[in-house]
PDB file of N, CA and C in Angstrom:
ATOM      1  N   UNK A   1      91.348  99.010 171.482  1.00  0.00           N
ATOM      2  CA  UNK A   1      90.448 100.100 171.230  1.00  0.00           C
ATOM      3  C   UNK A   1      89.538 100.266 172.445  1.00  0.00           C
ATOM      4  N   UNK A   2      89.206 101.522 172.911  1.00  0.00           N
ATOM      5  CA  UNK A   2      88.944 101.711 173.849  1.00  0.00           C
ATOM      6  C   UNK A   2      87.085 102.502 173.265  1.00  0.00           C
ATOM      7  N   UNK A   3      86.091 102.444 174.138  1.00  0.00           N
ATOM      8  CA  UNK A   3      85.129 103.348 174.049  1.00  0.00           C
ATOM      9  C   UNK A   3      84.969 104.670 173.813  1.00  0.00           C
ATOM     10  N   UNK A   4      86.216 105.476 173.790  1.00  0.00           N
ATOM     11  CA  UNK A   4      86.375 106.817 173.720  1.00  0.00           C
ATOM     12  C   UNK A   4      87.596 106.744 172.361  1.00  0.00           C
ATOM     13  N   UNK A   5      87.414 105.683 171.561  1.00  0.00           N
ATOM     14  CA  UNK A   5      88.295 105.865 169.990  1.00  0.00           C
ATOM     15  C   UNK A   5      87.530 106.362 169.310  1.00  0.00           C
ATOM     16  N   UNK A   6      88.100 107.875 168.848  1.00  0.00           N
ATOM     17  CA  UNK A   6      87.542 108.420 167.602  1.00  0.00           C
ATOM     18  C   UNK A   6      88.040 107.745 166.295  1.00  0.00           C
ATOM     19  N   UNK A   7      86.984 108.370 165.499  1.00  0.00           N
ATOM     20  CA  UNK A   7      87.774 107.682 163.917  1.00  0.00           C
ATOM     21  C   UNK A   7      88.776 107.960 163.663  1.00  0.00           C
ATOM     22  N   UNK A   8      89.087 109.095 163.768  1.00  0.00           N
ATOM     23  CA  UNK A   8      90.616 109.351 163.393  1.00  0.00           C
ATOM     24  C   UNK A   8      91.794 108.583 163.656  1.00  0.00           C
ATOM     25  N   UNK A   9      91.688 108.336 165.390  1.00  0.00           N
ATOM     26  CA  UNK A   9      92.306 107.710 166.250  1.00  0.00           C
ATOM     27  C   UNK A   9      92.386 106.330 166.036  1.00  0.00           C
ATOM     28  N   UNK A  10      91.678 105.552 165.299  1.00  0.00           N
ATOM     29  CA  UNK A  10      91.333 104.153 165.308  1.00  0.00           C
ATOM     30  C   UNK A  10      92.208 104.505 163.658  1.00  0.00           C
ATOM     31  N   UNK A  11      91.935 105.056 162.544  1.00  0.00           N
ATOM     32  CA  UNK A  11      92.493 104.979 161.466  1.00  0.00           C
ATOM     33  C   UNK A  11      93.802 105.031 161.323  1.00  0.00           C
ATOM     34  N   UNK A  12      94.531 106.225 162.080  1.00  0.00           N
ATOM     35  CA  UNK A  12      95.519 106.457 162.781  1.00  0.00           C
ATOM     36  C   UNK A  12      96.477 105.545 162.764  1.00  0.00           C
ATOM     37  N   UNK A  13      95.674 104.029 163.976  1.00  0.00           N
ATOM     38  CA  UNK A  13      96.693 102.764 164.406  1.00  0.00           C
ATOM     39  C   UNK A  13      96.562 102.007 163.484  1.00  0.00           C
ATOM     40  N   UNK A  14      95.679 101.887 162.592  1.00  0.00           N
ATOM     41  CA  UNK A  14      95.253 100.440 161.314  1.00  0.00           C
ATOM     42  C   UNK A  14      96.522 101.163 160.617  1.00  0.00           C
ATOM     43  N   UNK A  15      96.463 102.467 160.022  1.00  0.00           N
ATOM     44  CA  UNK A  15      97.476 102.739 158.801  1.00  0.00           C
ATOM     45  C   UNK A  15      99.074 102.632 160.156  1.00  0.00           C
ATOM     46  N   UNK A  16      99.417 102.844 161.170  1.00  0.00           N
ATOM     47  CA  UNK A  16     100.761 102.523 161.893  1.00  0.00           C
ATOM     48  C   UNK A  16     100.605 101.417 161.700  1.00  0.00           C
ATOM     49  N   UNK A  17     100.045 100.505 162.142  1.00  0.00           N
ATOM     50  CA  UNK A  17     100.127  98.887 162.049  1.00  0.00           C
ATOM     51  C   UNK A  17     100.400  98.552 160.338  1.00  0.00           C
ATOM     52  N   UNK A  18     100.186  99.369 159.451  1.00  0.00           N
ATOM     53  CA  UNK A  18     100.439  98.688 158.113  1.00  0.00           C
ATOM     54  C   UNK A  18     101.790  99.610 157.196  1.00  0.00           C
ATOM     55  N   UNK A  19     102.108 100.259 158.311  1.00  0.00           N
ATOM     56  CA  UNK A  19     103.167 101.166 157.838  1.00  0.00           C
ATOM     57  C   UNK A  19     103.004 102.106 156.326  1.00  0.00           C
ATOM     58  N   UNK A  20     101.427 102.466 156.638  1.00  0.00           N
ATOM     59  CA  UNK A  20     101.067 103.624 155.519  1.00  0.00           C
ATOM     60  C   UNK A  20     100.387 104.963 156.056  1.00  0.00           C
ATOM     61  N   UNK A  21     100.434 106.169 155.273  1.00  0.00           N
ATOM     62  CA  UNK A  21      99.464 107.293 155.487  1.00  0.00           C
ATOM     63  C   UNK A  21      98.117 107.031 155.633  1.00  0.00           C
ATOM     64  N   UNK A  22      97.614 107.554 156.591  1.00  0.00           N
ATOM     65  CA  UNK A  22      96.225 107.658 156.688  1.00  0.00           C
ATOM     66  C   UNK A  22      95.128 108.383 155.116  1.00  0.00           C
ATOM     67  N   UNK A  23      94.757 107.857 154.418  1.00  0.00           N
ATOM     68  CA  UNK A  23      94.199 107.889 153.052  1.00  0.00           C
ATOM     69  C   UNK A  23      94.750 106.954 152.342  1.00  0.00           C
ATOM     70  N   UNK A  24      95.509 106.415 152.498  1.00  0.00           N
ATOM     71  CA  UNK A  24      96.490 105.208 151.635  1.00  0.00           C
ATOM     72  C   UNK A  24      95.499 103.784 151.649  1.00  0.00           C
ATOM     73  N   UNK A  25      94.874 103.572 152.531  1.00  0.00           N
ATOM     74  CA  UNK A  25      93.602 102.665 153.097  1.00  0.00           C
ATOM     75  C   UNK A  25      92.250 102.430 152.650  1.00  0.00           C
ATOM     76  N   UNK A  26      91.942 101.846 152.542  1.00  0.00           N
ATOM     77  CA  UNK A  26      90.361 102.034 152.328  1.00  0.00           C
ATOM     78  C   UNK A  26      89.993 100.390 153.168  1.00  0.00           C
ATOM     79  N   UNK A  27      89.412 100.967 153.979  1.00  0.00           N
ATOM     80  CA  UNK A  27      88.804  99.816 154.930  1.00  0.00           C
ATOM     81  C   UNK A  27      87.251  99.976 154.785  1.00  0.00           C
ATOM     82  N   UNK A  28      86.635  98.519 155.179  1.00  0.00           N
ATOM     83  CA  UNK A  28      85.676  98.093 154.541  1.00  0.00           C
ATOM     84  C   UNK A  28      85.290  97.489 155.984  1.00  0.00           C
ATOM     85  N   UNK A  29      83.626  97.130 156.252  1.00  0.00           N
ATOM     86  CA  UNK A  29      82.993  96.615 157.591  1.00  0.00           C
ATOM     87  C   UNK A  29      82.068  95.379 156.709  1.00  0.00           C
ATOM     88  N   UNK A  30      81.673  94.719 157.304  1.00  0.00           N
ATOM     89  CA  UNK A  30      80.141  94.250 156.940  1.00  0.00           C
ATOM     90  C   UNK A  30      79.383  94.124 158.019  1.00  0.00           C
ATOM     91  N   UNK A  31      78.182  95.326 157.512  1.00  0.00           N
ATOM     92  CA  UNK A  31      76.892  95.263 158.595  1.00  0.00           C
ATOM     93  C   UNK A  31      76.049  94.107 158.821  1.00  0.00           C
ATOM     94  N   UNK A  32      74.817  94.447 159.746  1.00  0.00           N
ATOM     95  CA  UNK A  32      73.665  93.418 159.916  1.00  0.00           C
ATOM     96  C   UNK A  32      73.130  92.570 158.552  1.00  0.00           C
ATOM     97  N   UNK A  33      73.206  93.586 157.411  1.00  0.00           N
ATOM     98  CA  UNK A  33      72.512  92.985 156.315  1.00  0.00           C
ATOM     99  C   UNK A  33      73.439  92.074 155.671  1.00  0.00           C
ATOM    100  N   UNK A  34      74.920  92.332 155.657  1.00  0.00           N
ATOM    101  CA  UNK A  34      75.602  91.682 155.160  1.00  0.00           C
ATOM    102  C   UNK A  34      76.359  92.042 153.523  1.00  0.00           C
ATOM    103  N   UNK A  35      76.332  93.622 153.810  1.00  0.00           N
ATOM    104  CA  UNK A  35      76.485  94.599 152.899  1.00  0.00           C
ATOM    105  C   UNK A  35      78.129  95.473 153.575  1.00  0.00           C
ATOM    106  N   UNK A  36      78.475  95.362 152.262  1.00  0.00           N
ATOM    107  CA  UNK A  36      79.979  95.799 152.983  1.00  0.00           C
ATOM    108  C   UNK A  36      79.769  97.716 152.922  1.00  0.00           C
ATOM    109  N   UNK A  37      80.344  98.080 153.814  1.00  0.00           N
ATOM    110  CA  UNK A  37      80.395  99.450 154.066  1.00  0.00           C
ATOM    111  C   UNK A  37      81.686 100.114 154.445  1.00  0.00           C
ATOM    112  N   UNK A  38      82.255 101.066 153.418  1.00  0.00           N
ATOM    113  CA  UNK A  38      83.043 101.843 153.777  1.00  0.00           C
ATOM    114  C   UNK A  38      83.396 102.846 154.599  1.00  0.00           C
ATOM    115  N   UNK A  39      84.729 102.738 155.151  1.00  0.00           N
ATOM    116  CA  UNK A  39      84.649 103.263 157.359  1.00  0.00           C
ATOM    117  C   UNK A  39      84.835 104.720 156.916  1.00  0.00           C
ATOM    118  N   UNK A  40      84.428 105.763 155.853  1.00  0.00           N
ATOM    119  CA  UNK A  40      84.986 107.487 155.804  1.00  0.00           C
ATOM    120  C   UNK A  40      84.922 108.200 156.922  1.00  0.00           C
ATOM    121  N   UNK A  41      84.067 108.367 157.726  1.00  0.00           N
ATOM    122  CA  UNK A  41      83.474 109.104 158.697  1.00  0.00           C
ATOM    123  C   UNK A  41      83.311 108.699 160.433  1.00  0.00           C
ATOM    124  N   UNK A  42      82.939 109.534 160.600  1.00  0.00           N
ATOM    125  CA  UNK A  42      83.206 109.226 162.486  1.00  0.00           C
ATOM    126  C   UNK A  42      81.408 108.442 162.484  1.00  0.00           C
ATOM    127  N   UNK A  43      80.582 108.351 161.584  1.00  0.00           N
ATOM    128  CA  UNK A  43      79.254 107.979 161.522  1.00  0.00           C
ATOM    129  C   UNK A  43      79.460 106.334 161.070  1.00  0.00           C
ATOM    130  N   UNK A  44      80.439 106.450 160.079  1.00  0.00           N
ATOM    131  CA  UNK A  44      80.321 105.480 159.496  1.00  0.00           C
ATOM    132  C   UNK A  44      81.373 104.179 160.564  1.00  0.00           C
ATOM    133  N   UNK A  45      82.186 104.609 161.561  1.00  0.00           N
ATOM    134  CA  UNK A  45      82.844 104.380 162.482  1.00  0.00           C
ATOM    135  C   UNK A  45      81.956 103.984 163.717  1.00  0.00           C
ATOM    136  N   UNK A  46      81.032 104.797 163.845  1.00  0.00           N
ATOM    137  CA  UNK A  46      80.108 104.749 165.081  1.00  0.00           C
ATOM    138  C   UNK A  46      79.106 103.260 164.672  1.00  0.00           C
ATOM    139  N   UNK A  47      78.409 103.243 163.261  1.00  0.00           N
ATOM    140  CA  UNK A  47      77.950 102.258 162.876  1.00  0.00           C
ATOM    141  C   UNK A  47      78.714 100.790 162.653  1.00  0.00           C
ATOM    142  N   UNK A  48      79.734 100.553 162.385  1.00  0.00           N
ATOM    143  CA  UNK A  48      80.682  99.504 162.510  1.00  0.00           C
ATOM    144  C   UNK A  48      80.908  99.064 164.083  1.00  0.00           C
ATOM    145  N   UNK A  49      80.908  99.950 164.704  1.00  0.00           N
ATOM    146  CA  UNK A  49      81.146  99.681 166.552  1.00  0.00           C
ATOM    147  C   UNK A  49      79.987  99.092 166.980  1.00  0.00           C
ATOM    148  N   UNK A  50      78.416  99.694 166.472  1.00  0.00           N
ATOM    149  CA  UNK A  50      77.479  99.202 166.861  1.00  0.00           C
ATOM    150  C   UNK A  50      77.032  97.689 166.423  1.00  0.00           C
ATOM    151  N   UNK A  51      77.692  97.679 165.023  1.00  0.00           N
ATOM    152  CA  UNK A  51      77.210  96.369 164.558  1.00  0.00           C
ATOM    153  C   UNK A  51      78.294  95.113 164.880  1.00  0.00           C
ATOM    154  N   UNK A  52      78.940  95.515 165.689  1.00  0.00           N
ATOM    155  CA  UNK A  52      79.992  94.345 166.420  1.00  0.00           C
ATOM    156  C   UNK A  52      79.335  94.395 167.464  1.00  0.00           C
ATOM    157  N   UNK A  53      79.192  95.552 168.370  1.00  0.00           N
ATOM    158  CA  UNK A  53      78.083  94.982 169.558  1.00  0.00           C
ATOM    159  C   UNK A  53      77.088  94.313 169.298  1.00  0.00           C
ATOM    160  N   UNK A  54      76.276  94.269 168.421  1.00  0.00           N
ATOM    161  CA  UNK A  54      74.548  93.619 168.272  1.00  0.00           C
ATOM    162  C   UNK A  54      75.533  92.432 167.955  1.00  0.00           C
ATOM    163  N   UNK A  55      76.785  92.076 167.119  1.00  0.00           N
ATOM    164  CA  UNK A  55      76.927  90.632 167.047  1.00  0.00           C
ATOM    165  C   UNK A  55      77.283  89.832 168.402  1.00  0.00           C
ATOM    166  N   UNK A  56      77.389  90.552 168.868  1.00  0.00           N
ATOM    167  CA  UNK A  56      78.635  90.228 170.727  1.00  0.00           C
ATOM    168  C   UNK A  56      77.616  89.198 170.977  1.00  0.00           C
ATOM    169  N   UNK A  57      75.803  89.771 171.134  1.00  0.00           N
ATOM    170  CA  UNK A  57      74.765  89.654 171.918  1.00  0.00           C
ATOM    171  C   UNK A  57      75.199  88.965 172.946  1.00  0.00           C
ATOM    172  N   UNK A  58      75.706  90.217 173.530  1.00  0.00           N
ATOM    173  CA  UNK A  58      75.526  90.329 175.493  1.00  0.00           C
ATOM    174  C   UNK A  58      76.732  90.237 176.101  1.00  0.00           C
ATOM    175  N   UNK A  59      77.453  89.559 175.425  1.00  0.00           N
ATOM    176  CA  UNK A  59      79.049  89.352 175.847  1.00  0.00           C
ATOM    177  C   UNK A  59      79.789  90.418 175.859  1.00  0.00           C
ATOM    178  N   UNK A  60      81.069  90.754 176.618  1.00  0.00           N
ATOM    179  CA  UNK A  60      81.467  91.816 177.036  1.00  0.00           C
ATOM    180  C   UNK A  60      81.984  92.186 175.931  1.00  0.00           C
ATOM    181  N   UNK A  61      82.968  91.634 174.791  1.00  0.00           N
ATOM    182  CA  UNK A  61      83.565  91.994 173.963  1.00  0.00           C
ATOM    183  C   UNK A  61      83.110  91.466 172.747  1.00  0.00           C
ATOM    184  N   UNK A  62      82.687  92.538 171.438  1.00  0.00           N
ATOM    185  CA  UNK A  62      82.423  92.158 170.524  1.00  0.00           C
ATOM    186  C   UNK A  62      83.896  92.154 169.880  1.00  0.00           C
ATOM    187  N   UNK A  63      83.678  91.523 168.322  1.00  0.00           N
ATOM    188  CA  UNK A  63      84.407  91.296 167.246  1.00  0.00           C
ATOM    189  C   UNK A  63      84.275  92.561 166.009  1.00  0.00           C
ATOM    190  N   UNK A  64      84.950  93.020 165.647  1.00  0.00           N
ATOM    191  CA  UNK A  64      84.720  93.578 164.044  1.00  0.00           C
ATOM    192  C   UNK A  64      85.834  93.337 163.018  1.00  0.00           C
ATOM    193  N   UNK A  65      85.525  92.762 162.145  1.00  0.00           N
ATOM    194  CA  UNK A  65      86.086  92.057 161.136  1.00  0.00           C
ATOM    195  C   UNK A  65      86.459  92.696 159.893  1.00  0.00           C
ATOM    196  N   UNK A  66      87.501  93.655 159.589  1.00  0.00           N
ATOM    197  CA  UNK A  66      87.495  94.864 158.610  1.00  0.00           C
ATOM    198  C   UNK A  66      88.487  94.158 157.326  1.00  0.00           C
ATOM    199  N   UNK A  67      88.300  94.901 156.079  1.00  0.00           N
ATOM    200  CA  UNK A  67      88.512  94.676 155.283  1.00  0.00           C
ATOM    201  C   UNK A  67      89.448  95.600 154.330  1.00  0.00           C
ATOM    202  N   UNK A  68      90.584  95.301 154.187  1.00  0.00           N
ATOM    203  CA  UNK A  68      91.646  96.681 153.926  1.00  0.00           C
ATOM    204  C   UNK A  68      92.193  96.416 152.703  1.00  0.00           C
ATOM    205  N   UNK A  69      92.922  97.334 151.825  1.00  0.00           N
ATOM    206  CA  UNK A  69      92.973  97.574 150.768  1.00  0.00           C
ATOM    207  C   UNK A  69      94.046  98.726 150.418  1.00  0.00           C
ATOM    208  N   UNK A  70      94.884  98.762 149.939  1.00  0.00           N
ATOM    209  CA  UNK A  70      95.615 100.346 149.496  1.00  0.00           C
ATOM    210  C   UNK A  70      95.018 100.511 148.662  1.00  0.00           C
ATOM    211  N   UNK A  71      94.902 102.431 148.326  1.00  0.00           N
ATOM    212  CA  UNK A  71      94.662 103.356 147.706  1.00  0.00           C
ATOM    213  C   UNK A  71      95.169 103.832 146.993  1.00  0.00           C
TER     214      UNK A  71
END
């Protein structure tokens, strides 16, 4: 994943990698608080990216740890 992955684009490869339609999914993040959050939106995408960076603290590459499910 690159800095310029839209949501779409990132949902896109999770459902190719699991050999399903994009809506077939329901992926899941856990933020700072430790509250799981569902990825719908390019907002809710943007917030999952950020909260793997604040975990990185400082290191070039953060982690995000998602949580998947069929629909």
């Amino acid at each position: 994943m690159t800095i310029d992955t839209t949501f779409a684009e990132f949902m896109a490869k999770v459902c190719s990698k699991f050999q399903k339609q994009v809506g077939q999914l329901d992926l899941k993040f856990t933020d700072e608080d430790g509250a799981k959050i569902t990825l719908r939106d390019e907002s809710d995408f943007e917030m999952a990216v950020e909260t793997s960076r604040m975990q990185a603290k400082g290191r070039s590459e953060g982690k995000l740890e998602l949580y998947c499910r069929e629909v």
